[in-house]
C-alpha atoms as a PDB file:
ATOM      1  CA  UNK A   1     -64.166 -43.790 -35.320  1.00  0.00           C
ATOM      2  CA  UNK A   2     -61.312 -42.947 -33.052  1.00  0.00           C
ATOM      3  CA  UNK A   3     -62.752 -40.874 -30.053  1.00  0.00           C
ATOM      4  CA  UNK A   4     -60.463 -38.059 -27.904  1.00  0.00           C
ATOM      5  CA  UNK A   5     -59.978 -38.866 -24.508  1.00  0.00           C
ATOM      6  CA  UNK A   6     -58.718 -35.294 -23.377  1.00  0.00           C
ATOM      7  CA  UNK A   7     -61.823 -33.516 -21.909  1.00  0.00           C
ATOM      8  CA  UNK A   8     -65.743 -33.937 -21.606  1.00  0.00           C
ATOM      9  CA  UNK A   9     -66.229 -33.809 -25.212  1.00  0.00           C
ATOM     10  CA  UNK A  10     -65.261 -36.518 -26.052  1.00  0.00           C
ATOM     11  CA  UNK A  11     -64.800 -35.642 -29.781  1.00  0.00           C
ATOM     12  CA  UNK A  12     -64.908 -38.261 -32.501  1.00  0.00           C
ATOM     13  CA  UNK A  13     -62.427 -37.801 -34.956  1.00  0.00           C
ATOM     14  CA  UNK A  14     -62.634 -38.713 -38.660  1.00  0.00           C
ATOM     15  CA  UNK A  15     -58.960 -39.362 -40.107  1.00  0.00           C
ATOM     16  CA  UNK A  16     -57.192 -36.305 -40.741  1.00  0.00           C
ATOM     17  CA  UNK A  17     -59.804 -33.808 -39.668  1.00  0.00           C
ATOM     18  CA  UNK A  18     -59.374 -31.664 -36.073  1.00  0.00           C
ATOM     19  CA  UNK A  19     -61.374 -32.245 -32.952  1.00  0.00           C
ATOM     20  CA  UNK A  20     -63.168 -29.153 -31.301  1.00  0.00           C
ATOM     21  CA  UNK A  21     -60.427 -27.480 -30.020  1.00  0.00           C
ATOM     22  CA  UNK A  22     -58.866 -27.330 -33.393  1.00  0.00           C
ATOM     23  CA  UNK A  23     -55.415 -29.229 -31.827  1.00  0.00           C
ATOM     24  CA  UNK A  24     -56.287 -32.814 -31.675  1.00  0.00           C
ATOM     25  CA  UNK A  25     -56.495 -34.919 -35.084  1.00  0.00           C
ATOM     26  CA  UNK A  26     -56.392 -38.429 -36.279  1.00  0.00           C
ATOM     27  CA  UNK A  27     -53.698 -39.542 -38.013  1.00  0.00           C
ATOM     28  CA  UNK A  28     -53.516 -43.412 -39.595  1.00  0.00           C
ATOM     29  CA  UNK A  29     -56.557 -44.077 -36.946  1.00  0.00           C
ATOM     30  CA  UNK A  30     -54.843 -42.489 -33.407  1.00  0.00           C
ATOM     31  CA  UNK A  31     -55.608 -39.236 -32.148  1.00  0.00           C
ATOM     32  CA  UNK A  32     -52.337 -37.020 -31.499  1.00  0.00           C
ATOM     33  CA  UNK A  33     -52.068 -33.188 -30.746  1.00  0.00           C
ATOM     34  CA  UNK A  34     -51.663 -31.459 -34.305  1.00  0.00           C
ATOM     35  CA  UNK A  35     -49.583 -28.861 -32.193  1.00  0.00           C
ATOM     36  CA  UNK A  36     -46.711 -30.633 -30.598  1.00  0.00           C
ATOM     37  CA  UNK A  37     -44.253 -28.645 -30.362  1.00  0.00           C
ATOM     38  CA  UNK A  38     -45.927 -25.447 -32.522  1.00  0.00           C
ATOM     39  CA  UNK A  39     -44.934 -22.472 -31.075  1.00  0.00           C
ATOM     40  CA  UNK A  40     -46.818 -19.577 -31.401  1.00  0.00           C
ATOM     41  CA  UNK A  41     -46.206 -17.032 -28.325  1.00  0.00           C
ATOM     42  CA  UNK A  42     -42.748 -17.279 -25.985  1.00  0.00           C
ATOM     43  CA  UNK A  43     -42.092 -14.692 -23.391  1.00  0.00           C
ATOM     44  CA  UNK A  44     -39.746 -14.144 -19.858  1.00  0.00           C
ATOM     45  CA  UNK A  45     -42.534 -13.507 -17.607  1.00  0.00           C
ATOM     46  CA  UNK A  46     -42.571 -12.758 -13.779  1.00  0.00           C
ATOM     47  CA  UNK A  47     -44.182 -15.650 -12.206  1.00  0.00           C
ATOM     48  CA  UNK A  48     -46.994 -13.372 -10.475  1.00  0.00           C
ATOM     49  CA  UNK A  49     -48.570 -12.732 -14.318  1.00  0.00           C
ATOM     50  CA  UNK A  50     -49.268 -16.340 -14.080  1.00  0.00           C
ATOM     51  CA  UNK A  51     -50.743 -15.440 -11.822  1.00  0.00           C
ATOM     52  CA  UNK A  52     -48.932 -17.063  -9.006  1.00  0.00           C
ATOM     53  CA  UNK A  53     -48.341 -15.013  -5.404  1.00  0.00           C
ATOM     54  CA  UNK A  54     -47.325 -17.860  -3.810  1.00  0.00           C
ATOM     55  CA  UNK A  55     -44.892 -20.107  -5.750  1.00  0.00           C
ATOM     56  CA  UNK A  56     -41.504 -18.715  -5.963  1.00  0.00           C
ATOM     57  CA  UNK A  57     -42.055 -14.886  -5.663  1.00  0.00           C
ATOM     58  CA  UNK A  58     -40.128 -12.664  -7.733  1.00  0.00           C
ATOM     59  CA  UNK A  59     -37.952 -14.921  -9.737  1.00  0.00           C
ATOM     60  CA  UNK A  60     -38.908 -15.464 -13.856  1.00  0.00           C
ATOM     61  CA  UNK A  61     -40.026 -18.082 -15.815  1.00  0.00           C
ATOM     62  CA  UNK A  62     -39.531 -18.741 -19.532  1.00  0.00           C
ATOM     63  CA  UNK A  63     -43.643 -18.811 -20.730  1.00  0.00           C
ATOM     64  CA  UNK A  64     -44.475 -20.612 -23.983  1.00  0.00           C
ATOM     65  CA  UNK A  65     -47.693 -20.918 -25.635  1.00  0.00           C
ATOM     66  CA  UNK A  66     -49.406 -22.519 -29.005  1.00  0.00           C
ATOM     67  CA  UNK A  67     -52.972 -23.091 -30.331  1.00  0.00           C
ATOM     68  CA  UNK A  68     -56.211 -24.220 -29.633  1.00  0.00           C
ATOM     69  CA  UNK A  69     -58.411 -24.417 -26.815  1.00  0.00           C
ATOM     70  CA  UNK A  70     -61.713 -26.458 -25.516  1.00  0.00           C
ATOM     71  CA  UNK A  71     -63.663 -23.798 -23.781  1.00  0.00           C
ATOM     72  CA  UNK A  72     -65.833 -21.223 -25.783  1.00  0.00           C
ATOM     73  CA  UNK A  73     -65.389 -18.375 -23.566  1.00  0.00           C
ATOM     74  CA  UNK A  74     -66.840 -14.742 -24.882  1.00  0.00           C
ATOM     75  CA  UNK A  75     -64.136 -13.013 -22.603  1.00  0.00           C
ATOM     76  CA  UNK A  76     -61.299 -14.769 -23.954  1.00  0.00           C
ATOM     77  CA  UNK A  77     -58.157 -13.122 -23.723  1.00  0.00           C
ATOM     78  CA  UNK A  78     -55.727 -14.900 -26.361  1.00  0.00           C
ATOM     79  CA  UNK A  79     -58.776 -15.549 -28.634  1.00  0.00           C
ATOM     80  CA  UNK A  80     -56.615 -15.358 -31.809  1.00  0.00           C
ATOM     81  CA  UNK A  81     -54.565 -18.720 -30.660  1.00  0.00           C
ATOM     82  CA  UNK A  82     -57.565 -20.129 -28.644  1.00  0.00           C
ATOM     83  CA  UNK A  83     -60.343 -20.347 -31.308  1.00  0.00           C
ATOM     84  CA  UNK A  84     -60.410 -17.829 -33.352  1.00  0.00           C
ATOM     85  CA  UNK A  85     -60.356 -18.961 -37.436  1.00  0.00           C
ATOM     86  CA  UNK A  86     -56.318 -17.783 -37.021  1.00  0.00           C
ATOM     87  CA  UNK A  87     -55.654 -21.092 -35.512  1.00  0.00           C
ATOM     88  CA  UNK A  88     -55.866 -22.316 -39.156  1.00  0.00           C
ATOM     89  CA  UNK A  89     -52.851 -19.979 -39.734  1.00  0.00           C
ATOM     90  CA  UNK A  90     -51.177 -20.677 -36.748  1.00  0.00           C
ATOM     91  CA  UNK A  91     -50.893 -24.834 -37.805  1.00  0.00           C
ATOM     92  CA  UNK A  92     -49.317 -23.593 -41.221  1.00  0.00           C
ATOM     93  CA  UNK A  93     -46.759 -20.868 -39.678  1.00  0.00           C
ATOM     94  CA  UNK A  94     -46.058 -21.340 -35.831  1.00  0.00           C
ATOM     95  CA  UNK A  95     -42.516 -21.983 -35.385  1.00  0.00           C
ATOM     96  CA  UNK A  96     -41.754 -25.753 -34.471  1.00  0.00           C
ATOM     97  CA  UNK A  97     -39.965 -26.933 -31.848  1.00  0.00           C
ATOM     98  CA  UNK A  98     -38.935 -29.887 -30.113  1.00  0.00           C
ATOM     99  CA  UNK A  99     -38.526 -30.659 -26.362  1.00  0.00           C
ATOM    100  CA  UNK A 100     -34.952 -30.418 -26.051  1.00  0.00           C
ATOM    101  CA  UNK A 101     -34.545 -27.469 -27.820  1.00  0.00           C
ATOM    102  CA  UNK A 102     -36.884 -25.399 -25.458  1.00  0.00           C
ATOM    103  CA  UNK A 103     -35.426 -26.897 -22.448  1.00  0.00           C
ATOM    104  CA  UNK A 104     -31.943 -25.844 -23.939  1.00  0.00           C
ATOM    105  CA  UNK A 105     -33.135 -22.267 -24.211  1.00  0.00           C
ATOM    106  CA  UNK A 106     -34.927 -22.311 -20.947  1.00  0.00           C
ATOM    107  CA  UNK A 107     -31.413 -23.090 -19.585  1.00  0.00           C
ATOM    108  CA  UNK A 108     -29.681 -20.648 -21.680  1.00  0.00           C
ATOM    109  CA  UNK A 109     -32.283 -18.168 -19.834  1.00  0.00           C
ATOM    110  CA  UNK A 110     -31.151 -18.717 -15.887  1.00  0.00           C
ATOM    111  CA  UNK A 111     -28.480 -16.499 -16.354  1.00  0.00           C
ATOM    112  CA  UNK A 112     -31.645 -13.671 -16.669  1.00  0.00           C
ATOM    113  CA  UNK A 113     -33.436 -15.125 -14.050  1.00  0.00           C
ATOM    114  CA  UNK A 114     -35.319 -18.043 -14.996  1.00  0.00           C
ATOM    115  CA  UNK A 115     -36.632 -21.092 -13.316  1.00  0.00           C
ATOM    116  CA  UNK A 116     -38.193 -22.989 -15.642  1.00  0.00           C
ATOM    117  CA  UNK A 117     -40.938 -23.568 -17.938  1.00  0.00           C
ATOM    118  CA  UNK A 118     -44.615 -22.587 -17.857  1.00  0.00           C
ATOM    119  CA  UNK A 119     -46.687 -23.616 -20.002  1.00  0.00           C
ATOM    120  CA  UNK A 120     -49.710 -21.064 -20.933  1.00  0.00           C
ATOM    121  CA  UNK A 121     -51.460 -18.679 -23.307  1.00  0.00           C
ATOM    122  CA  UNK A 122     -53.652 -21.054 -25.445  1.00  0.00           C
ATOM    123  CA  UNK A 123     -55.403 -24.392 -23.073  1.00  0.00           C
ATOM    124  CA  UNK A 124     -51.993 -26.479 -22.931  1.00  0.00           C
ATOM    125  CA  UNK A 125     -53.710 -29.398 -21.916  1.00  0.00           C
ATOM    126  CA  UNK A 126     -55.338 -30.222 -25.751  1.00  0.00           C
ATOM    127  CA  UNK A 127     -51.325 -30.562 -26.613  1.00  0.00           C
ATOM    128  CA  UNK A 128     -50.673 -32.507 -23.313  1.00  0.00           C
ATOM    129  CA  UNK A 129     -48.248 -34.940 -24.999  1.00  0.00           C
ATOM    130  CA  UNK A 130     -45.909 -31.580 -25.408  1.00  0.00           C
ATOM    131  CA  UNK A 131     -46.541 -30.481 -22.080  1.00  0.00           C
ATOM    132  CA  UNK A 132     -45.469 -34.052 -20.519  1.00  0.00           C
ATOM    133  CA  UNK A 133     -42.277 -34.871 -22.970  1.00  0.00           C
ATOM    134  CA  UNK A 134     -40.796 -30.848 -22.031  1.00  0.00           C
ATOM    135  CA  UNK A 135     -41.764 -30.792 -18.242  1.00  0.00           C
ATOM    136  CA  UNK A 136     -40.222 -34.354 -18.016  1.00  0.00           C
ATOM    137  CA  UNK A 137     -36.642 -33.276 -20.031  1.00  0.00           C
ATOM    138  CA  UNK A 138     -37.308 -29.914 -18.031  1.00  0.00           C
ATOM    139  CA  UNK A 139     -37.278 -31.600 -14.466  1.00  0.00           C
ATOM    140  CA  UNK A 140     -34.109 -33.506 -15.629  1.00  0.00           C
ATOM    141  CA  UNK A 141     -32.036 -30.271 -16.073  1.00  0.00           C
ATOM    142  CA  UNK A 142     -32.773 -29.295 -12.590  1.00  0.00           C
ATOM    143  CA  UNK A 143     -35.725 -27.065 -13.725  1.00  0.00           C
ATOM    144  CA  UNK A 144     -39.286 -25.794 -12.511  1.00  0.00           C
ATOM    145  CA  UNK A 145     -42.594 -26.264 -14.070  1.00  0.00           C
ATOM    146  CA  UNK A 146     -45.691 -24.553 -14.258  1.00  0.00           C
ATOM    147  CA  UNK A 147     -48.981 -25.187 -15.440  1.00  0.00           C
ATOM    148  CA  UNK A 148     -51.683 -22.489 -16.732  1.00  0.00           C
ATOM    149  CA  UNK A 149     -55.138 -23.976 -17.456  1.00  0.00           C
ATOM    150  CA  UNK A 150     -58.483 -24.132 -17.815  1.00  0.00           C
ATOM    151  CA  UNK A 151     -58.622 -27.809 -15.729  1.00  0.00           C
ATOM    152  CA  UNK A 152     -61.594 -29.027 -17.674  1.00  0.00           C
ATOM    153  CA  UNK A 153     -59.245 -32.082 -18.765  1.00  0.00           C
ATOM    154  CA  UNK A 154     -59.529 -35.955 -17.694  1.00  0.00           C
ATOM    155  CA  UNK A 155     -57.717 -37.167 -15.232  1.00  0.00           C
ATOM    156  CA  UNK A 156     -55.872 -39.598 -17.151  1.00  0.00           C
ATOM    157  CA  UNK A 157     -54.166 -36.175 -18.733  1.00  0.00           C
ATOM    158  CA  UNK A 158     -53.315 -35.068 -15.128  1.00  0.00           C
ATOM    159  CA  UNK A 159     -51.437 -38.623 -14.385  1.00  0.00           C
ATOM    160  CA  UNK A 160     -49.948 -37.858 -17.332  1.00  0.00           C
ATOM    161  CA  UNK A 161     -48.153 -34.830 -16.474  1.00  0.00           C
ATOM    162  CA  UNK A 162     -48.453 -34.542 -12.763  1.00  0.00           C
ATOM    163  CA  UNK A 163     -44.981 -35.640 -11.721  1.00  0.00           C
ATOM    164  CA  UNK A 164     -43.334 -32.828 -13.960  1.00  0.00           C
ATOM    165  CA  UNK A 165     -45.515 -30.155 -12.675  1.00  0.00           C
ATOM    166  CA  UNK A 166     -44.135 -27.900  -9.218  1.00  0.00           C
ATOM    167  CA  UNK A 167     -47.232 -25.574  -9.739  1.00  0.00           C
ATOM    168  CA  UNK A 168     -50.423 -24.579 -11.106  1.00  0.00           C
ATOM    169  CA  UNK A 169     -52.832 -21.946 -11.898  1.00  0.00           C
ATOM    170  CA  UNK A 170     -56.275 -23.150 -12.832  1.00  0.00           C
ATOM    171  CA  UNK A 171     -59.247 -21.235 -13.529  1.00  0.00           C
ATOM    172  CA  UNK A 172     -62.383 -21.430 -11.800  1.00  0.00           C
ATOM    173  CA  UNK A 173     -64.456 -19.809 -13.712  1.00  0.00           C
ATOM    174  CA  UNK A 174     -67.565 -19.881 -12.010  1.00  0.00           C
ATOM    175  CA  UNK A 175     -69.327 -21.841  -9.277  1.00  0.00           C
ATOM    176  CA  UNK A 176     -72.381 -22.484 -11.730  1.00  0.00           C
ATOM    177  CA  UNK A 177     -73.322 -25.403 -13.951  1.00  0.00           C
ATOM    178  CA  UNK A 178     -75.079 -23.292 -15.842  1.00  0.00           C
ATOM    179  CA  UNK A 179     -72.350 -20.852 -16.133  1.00  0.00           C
ATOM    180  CA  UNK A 180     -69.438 -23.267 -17.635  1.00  0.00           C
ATOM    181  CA  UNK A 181     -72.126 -24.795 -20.154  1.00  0.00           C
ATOM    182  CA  UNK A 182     -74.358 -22.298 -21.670  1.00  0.00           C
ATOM    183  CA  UNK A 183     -71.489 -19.610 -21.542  1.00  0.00           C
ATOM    184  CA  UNK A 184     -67.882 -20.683 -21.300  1.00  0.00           C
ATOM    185  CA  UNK A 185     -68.860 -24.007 -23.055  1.00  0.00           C
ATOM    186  CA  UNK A 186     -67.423 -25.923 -20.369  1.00  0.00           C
ATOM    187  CA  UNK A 187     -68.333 -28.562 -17.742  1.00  0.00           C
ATOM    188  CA  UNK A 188     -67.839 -27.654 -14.004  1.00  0.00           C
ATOM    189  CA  UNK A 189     -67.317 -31.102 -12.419  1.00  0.00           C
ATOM    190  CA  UNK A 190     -64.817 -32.132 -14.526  1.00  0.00           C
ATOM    191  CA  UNK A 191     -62.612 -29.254 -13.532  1.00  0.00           C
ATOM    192  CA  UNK A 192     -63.531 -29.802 -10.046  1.00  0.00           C
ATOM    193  CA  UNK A 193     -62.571 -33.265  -9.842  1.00  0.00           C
ATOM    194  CA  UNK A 194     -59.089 -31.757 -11.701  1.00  0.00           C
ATOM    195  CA  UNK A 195     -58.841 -29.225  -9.414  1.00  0.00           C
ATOM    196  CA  UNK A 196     -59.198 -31.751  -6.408  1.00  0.00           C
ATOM    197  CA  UNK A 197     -56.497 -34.473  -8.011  1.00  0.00           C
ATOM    198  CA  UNK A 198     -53.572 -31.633  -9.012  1.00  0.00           C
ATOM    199  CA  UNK A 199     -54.100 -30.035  -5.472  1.00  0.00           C
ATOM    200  CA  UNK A 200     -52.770 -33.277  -4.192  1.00  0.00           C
ATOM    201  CA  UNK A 201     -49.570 -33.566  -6.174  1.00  0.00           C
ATOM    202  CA  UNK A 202     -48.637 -29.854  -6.739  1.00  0.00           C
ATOM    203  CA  UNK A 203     -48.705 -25.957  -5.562  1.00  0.00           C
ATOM    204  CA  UNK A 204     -52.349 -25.066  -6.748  1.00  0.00           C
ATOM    205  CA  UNK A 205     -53.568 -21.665  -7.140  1.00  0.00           C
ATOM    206  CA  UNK A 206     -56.894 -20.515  -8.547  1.00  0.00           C
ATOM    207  CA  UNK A 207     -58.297 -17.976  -9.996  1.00  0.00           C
ATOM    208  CA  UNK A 208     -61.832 -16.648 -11.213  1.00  0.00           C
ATOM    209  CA  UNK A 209     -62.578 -13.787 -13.577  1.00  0.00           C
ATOM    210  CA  UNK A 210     -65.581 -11.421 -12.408  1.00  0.00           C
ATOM    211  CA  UNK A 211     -67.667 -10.522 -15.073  1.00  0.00           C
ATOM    212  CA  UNK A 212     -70.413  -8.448 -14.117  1.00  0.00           C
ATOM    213  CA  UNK A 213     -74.177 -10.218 -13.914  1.00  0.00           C
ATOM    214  CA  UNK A 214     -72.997 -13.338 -14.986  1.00  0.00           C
ATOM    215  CA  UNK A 215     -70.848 -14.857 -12.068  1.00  0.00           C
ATOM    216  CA  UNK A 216     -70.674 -11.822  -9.490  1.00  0.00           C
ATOM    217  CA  UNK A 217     -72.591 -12.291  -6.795  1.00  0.00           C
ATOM    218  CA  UNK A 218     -72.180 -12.415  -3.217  1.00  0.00           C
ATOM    219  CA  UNK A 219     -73.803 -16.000  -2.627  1.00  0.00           C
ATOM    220  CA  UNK A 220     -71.755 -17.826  -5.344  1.00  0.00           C
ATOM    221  CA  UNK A 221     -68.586 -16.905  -3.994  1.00  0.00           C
ATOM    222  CA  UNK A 222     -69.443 -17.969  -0.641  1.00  0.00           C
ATOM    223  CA  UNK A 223     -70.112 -21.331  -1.844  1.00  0.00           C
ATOM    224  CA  UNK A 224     -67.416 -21.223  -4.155  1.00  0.00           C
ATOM    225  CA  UNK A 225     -64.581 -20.205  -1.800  1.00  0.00           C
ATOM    226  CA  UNK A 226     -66.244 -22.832   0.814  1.00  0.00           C
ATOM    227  CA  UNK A 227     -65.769 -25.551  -1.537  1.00  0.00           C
ATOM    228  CA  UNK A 228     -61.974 -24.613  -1.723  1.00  0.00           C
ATOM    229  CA  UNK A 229     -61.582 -24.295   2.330  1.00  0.00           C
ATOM    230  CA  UNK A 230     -63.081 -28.002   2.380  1.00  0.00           C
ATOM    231  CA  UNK A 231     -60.442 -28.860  -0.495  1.00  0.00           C
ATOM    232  CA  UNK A 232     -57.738 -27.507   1.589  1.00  0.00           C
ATOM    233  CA  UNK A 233     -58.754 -29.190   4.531  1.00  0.00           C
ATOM    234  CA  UNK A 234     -58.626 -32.422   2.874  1.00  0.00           C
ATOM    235  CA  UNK A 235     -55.071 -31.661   1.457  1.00  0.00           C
ATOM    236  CA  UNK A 236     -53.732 -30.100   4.024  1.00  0.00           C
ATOM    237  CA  UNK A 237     -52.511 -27.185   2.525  1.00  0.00           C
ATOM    238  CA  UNK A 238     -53.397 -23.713   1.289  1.00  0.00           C
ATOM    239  CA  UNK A 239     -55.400 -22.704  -1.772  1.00  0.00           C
ATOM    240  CA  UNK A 240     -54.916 -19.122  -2.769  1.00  0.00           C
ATOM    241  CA  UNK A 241     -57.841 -17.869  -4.826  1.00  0.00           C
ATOM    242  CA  UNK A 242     -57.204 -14.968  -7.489  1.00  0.00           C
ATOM    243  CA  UNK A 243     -60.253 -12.973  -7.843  1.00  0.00           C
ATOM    244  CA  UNK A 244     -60.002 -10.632 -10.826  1.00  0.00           C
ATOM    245  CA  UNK A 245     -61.527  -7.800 -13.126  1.00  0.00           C
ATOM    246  CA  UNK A 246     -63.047  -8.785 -16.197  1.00  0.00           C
ATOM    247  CA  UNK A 247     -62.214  -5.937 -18.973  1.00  0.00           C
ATOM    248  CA  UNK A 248     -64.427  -5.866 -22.115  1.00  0.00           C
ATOM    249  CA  UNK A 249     -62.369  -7.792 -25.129  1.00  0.00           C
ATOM    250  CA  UNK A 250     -63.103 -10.109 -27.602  1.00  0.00           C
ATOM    251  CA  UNK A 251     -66.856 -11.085 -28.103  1.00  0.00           C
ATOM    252  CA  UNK A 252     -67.902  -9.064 -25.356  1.00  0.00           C
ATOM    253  CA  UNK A 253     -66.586  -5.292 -26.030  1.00  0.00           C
ATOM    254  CA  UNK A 254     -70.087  -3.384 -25.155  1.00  0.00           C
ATOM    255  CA  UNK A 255     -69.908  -4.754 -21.920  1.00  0.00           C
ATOM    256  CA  UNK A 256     -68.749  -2.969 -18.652  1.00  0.00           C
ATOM    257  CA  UNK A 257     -65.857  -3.620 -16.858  1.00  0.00           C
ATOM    258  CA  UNK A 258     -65.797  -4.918 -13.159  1.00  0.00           C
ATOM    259  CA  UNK A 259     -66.306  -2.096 -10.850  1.00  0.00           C
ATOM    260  CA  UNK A 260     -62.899  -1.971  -8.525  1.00  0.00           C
ATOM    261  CA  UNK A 261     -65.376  -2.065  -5.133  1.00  0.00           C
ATOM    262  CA  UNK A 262     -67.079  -5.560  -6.501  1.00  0.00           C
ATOM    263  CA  UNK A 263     -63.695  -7.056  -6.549  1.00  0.00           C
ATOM    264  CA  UNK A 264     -62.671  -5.743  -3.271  1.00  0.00           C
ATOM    265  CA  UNK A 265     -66.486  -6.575  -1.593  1.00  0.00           C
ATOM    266  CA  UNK A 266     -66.312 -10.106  -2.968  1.00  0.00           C
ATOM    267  CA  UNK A 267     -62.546 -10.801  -1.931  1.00  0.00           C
ATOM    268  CA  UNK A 268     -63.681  -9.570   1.583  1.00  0.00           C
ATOM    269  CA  UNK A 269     -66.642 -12.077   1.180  1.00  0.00           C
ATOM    270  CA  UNK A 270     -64.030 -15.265   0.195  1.00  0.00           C
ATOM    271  CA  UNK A 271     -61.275 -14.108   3.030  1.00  0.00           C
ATOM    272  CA  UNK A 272     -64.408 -15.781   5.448  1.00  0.00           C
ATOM    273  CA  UNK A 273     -63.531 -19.231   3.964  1.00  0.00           C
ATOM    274  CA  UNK A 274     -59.840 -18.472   3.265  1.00  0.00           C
ATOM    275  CA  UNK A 275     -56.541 -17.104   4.287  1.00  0.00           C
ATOM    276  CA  UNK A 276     -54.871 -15.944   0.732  1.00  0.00           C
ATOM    277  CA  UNK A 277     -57.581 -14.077  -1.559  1.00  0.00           C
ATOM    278  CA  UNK A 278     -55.442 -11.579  -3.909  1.00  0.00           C
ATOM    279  CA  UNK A 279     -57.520  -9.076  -5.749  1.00  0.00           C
ATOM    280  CA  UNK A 280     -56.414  -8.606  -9.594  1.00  0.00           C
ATOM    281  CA  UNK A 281     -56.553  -6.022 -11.936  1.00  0.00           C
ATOM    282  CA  UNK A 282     -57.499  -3.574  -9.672  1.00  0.00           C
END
């Protein structure tokens, strides 16, 4: 049985059934993204909502999403094109289309401001064969290219797309095994090693949702934003860290938000490993 490549999983795929992330199939014995080129979210975004502070401040970027996702997590903020039971609908009705006609309207969209493409909303990486073919016609029309994930993804993905990419916001979720397995339903090394490899080709910024008693305190981020000064010292450049407040939604509406001080005391906290530490939804 054909087996996915794409992230830790590792899903085996019977022919014509979906992988875990609802995006990757078989077809005639290969796996392939059931989503190329399904679009199901498109919007002219400032490039800070990516969130990026330090990659081409103040200009626009032409945002595109579609479905599926490989993480699990409670907090999720597009759940109804990550992995909710509307991804069913979104395979049937998303609007298709190809590479060159996105690039086309991306183009059709500098006159407003734009730069490029970024591609975001759902995990983009379970479709990576859309990402790659766009980014790559993208870079040809003079374009820029950004990249909004989760980073629990092989590395074989990241060769994949690496040269088309100028920048990247990855998640960091948490500096906890048990964290990214027994509540996000992901795997922390693997977007470690990610994070390590794209800092090395591309701008990298990252970011980490506070969510009250689960990956809040003081002694986690100090490890977490020492791992990243280490990682920048290796690379050579900066890392800027997004540290942000979680807001109940989705499977996790009776909890509290982030208090506005816990952001602010644990940004103070990271700011002893690193230079740029940008509080968020404060």
């Amino acid at each position: 049985m054909p087996v996915c490549e794409v992230c830790f999983r590792k899903c085996k795929i019977e022919e014509g059934k979906k992988g875990f992330c609802g995006a990757r199939t078989c077809r005639k014995g290969k796996i392939e993204a059931s989503n190329y080129g399904k679009i199901t979210a498109a919007a002219l975004d400032p490039i800070e909502k990516k969130p990026l502070k330090m990659f081409r401040p103040g200009t626009r970027i032409l945002s595109l999403g579609s479905y599926g996702c490989n993480l699990r997590c409670p907090f999720c903020q597009n759940s109804d094109i990550s992995w909710s039971e509307k991804i069913l609908e979104h395979e049937k009705y998303a609007e298709q289309f190809s590479p060159e006609e996105i690039v086309g309207k991306a183009l059709e969209l500098k006159s407003s401001g734009n730069i490029g493409l970024a591609f975001t909303y759902n995990e983009p990486l379970v479709g990576y064969e859309f990402v790659r073919d766009t980014a790559k016609l993208s870079k040809q029309a003079g374009l820029e290219n950004v990249l909004v994930t989760n980073g629990t993804a092989s590395l074989k993905v990241l060769k994949e797309i690496s040269c088309f990419i100028d920048a990247m916001n990855i998640d960091l979720k948490s500096f906890s095994n048990e964290f990214y397995t027994d509540f996000a339903g992901g795997n922390l090394e693997m977007t470690k090693a990610f994070i390590e490899s794209a800092a090395e080709t591309c701008h990298v910024e990252l970011t980490t949702l506070i969510i009250p008693n689960k990956n809040d305190g003081e002694e986690e981020m100090l490890k977490l934003s020492s791992w990243i000064h280490t990682l920048e010292t290796r690379c050579n450049k900066k890392i800027p860290l997004h540290i942000t407040r979680f807001f109940p939604r989705f499977k996790m509406q009776d909890s509290s938000p982030t208090p506005v001080s816990k952001i602010y005391s644990l940004a103070e906290l990271a700011r002893q490993n690193l230079d740029y530490v940008f509080p968020g939804n404060v």
